[in-house]
PDB file of N, CA and C in Angstrom:
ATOM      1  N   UNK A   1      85.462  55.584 135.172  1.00  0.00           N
ATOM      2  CA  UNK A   1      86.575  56.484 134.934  1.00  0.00           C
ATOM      3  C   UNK A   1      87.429  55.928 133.788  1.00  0.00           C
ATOM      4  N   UNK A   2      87.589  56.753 132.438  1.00  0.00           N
ATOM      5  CA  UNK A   2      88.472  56.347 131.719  1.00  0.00           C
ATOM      6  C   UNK A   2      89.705  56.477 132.091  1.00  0.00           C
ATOM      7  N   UNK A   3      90.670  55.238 131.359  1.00  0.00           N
ATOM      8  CA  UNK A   3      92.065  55.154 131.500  1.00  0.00           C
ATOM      9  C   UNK A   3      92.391  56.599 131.002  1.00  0.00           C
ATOM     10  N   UNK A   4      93.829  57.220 131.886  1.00  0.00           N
ATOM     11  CA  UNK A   4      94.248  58.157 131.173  1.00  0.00           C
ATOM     12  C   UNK A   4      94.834  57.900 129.660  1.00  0.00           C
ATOM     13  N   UNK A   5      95.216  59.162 128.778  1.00  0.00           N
ATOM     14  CA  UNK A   5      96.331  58.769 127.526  1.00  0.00           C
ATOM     15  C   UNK A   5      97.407  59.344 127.248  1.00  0.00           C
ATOM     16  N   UNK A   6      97.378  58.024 126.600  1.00  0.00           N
ATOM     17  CA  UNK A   6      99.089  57.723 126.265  1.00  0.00           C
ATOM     18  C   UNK A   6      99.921  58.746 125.729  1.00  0.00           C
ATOM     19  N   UNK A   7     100.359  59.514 126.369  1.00  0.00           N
ATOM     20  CA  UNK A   7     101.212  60.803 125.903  1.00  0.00           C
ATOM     21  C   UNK A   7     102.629  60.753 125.457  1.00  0.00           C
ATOM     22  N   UNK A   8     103.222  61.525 124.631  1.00  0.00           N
ATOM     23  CA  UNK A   8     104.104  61.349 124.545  1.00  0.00           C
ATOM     24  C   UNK A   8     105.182  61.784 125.445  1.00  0.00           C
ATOM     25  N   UNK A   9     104.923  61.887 126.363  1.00  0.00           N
ATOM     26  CA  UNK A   9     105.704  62.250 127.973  1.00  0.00           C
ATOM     27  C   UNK A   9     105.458  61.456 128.594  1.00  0.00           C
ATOM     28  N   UNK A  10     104.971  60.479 128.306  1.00  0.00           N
ATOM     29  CA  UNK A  10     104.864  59.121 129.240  1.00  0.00           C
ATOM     30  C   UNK A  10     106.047  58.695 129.476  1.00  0.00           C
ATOM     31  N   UNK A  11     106.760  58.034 130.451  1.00  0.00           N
ATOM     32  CA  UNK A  11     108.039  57.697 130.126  1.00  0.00           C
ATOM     33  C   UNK A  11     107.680  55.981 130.152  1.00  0.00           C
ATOM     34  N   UNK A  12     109.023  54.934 129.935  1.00  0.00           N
ATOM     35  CA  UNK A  12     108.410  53.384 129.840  1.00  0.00           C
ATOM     36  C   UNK A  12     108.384  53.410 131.031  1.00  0.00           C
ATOM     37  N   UNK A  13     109.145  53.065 131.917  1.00  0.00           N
ATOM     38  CA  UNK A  13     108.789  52.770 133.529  1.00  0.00           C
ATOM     39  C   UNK A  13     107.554  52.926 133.890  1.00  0.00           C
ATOM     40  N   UNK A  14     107.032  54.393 133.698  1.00  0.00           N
ATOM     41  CA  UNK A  14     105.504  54.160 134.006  1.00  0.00           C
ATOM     42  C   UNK A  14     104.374  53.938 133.684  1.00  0.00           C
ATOM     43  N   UNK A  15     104.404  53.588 132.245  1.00  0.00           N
ATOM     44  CA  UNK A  15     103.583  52.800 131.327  1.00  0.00           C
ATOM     45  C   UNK A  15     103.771  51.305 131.929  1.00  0.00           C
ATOM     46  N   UNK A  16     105.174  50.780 131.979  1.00  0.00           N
ATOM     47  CA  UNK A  16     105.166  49.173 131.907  1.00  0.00           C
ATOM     48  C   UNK A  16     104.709  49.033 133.915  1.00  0.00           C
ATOM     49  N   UNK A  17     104.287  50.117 134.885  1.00  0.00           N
ATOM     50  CA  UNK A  17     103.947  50.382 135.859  1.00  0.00           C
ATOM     51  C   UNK A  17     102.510  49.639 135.979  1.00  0.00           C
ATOM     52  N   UNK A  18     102.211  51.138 135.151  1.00  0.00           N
ATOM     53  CA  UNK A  18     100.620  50.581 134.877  1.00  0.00           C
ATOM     54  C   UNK A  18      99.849  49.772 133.892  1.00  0.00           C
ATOM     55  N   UNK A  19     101.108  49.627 132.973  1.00  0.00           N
ATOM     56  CA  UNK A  19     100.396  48.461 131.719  1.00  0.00           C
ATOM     57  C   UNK A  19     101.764  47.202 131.701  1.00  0.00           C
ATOM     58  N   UNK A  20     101.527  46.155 132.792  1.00  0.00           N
ATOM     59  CA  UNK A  20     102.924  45.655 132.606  1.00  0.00           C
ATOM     60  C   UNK A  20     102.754  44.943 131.341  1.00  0.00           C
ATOM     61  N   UNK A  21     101.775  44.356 130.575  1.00  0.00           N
ATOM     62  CA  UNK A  21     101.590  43.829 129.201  1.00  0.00           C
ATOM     63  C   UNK A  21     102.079  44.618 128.145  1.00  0.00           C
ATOM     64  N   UNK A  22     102.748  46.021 128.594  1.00  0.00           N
ATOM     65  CA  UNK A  22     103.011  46.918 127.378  1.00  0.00           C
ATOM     66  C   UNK A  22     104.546  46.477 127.165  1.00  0.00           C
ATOM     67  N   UNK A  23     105.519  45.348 128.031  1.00  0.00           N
ATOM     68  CA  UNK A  23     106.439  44.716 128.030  1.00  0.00           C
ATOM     69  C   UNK A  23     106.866  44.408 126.928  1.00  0.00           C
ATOM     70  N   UNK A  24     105.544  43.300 126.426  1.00  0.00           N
ATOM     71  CA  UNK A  24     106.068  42.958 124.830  1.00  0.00           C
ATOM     72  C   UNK A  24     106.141  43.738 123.912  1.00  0.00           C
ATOM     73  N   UNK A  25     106.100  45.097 123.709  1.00  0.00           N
ATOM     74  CA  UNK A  25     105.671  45.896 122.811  1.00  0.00           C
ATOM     75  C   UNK A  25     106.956  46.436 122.733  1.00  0.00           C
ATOM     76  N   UNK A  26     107.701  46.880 123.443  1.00  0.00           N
ATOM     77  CA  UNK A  26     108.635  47.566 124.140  1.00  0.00           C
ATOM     78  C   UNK A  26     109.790  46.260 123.522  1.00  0.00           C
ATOM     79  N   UNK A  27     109.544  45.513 124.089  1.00  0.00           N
ATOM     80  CA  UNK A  27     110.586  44.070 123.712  1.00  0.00           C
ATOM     81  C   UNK A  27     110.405  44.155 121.764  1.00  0.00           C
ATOM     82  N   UNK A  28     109.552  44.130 121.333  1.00  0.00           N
ATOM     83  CA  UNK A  28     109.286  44.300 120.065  1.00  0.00           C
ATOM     84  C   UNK A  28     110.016  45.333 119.040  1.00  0.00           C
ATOM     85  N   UNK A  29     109.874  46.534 119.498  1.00  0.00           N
ATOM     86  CA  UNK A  29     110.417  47.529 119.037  1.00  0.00           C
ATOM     87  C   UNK A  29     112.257  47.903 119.919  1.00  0.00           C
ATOM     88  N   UNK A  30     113.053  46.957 120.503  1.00  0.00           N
ATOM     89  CA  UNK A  30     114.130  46.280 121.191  1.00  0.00           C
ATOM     90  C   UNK A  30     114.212  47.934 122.158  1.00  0.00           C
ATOM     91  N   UNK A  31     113.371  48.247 122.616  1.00  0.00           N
ATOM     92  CA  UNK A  31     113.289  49.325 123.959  1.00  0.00           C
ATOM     93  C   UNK A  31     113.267  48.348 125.066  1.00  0.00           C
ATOM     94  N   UNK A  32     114.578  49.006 125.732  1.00  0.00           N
ATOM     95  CA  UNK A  32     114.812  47.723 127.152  1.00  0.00           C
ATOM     96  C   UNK A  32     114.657  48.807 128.457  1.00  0.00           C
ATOM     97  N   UNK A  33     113.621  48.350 128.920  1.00  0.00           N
ATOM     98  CA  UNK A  33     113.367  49.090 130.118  1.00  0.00           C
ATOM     99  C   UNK A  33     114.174  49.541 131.224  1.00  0.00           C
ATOM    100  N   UNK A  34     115.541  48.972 131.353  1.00  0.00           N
ATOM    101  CA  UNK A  34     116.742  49.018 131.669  1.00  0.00           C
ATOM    102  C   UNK A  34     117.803  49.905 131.508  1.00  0.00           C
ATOM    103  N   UNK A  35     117.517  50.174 130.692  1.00  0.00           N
ATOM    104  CA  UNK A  35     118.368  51.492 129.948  1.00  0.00           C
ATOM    105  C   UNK A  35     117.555  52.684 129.376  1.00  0.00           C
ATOM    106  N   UNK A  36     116.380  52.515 129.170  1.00  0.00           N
ATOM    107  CA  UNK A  36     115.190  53.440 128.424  1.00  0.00           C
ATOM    108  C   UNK A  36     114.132  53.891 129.352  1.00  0.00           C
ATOM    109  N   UNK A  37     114.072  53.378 130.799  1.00  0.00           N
ATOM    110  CA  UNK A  37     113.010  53.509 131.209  1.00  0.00           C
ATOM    111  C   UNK A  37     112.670  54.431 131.957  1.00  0.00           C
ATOM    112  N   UNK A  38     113.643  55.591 131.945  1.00  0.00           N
ATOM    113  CA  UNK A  38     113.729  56.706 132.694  1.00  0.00           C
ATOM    114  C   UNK A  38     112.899  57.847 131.506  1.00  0.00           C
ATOM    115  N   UNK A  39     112.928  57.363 130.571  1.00  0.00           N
ATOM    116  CA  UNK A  39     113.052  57.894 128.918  1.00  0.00           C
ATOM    117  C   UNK A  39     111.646  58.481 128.538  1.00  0.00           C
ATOM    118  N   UNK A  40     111.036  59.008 128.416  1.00  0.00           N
ATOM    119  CA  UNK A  40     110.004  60.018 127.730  1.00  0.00           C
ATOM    120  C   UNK A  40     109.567  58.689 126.379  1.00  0.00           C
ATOM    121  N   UNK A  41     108.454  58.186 125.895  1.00  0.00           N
ATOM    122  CA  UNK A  41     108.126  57.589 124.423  1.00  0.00           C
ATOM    123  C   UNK A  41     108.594  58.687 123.659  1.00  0.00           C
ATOM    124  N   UNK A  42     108.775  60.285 123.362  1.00  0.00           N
ATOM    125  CA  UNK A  42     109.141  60.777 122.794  1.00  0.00           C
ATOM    126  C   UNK A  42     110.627  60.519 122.470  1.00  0.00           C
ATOM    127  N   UNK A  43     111.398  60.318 123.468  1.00  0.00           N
ATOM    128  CA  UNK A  43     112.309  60.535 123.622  1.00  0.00           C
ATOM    129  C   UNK A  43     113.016  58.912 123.074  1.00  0.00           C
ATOM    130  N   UNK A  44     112.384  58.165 123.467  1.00  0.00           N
ATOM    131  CA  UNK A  44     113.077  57.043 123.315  1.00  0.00           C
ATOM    132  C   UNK A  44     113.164  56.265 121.700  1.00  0.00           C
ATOM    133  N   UNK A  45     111.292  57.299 121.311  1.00  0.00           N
ATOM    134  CA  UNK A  45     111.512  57.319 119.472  1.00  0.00           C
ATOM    135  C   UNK A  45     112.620  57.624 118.849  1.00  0.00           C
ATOM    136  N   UNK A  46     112.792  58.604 119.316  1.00  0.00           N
ATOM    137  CA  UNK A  46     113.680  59.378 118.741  1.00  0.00           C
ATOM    138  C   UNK A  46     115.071  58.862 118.747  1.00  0.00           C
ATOM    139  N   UNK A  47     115.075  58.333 119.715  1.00  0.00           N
ATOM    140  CA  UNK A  47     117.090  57.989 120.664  1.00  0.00           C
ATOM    141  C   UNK A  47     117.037  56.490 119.436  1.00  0.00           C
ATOM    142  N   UNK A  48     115.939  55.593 119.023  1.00  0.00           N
ATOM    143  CA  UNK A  48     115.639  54.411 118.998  1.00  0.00           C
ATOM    144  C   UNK A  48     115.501  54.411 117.430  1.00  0.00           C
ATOM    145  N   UNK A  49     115.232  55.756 116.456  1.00  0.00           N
ATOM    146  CA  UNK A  49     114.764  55.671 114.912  1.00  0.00           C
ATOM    147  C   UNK A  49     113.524  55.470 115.013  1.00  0.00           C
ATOM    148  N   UNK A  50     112.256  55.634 115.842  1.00  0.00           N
ATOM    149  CA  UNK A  50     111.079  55.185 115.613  1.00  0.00           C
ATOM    150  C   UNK A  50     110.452  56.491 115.147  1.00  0.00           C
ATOM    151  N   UNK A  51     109.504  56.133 114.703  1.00  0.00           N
ATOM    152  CA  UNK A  51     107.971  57.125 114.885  1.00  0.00           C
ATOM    153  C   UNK A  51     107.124  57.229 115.857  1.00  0.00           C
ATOM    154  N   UNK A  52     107.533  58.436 116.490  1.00  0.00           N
ATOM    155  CA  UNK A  52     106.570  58.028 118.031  1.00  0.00           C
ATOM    156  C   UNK A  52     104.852  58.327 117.622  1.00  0.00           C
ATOM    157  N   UNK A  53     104.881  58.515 116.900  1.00  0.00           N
ATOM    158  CA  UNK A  53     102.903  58.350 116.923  1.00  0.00           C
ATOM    159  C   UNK A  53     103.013  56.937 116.380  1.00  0.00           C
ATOM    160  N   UNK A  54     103.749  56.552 115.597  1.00  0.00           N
ATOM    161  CA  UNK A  54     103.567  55.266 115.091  1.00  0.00           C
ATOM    162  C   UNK A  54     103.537  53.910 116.877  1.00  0.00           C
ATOM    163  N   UNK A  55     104.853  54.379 117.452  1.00  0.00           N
ATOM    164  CA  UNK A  55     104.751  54.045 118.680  1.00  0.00           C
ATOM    165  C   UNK A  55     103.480  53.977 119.830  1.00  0.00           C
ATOM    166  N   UNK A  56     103.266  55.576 119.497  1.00  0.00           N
ATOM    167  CA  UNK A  56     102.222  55.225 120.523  1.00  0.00           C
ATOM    168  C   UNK A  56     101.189  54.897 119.486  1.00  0.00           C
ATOM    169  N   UNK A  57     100.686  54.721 118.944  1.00  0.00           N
ATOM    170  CA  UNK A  57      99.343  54.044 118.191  1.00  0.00           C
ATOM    171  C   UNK A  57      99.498  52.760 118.201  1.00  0.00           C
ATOM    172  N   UNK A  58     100.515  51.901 118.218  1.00  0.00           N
ATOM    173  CA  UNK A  58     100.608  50.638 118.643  1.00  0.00           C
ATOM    174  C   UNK A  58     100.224  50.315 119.958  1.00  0.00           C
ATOM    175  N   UNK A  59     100.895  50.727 120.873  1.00  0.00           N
ATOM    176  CA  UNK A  59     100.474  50.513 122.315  1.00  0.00           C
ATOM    177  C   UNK A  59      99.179  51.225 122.768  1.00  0.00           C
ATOM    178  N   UNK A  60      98.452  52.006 122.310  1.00  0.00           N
ATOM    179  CA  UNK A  60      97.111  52.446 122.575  1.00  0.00           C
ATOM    180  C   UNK A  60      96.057  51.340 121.943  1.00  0.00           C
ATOM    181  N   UNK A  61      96.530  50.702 120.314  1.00  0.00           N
ATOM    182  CA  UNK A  61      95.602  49.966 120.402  1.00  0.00           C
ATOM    183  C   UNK A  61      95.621  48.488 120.844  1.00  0.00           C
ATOM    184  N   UNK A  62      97.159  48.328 121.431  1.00  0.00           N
ATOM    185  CA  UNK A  62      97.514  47.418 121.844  1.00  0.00           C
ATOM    186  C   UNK A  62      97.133  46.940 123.149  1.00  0.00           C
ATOM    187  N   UNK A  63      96.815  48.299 124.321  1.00  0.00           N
ATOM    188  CA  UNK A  63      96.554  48.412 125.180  1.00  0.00           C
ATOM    189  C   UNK A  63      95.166  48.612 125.771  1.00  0.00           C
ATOM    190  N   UNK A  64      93.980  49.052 124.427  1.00  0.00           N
ATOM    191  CA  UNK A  64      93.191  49.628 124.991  1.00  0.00           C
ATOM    192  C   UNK A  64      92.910  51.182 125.679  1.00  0.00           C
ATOM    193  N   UNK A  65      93.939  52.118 125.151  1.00  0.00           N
ATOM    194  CA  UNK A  65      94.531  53.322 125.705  1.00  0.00           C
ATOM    195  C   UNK A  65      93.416  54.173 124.546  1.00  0.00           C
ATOM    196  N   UNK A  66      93.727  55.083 125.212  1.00  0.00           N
ATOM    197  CA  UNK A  66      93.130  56.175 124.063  1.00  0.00           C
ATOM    198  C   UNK A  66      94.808  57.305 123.927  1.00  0.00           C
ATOM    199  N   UNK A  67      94.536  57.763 122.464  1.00  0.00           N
ATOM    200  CA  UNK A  67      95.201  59.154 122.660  1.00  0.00           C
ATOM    201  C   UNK A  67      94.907  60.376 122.916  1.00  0.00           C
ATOM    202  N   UNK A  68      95.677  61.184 123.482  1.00  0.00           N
ATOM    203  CA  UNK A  68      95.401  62.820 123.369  1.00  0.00           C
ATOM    204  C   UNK A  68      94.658  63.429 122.631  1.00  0.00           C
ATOM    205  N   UNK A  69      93.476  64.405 122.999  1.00  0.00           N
ATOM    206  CA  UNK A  69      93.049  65.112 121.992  1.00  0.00           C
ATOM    207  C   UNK A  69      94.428  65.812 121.531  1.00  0.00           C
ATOM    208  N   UNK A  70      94.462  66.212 120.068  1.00  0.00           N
ATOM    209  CA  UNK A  70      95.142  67.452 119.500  1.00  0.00           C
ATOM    210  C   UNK A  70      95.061  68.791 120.077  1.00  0.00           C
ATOM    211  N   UNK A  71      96.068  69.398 120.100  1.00  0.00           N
ATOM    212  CA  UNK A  71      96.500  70.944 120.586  1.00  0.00           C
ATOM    213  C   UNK A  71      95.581  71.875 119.954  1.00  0.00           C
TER     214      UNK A  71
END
């Protein structure tokens, strides 16, 4: 069974749930699970100045994740 992917409705809490190694990544880009982790990756790009594909393409290949097919 493949891992599911990394969507951009993932929120951190349940990424760092199921990927607690996605910690440093998160620590990297200064997303504190504490205050963000209720937060959508969309959402937290955005709140944070990031690029969320840039975001999630880090932690997918960081993780071993795949992404979403396209719409």
């Amino acid at each position: 069974m493949e891992p599911p992917a990394i969507e951009k409705q993932t929120t951190v809490n349940h990424l760092l749930r199921v990927h607690p190694d996605s910690r440093a990544i998160f620590d990297f880009f200064h997303i504190d699970p504490q205050k963000d982790g209720d937060f959508s990756l969309e959402e937290v790009a955005w709140y944070r100045g990031l690029d969320e594909e840039t975001l999630r393409f880090v932690l997918v290949q960081s993780l071993g994740q795949k992404l979403p097919p396209p719409p």
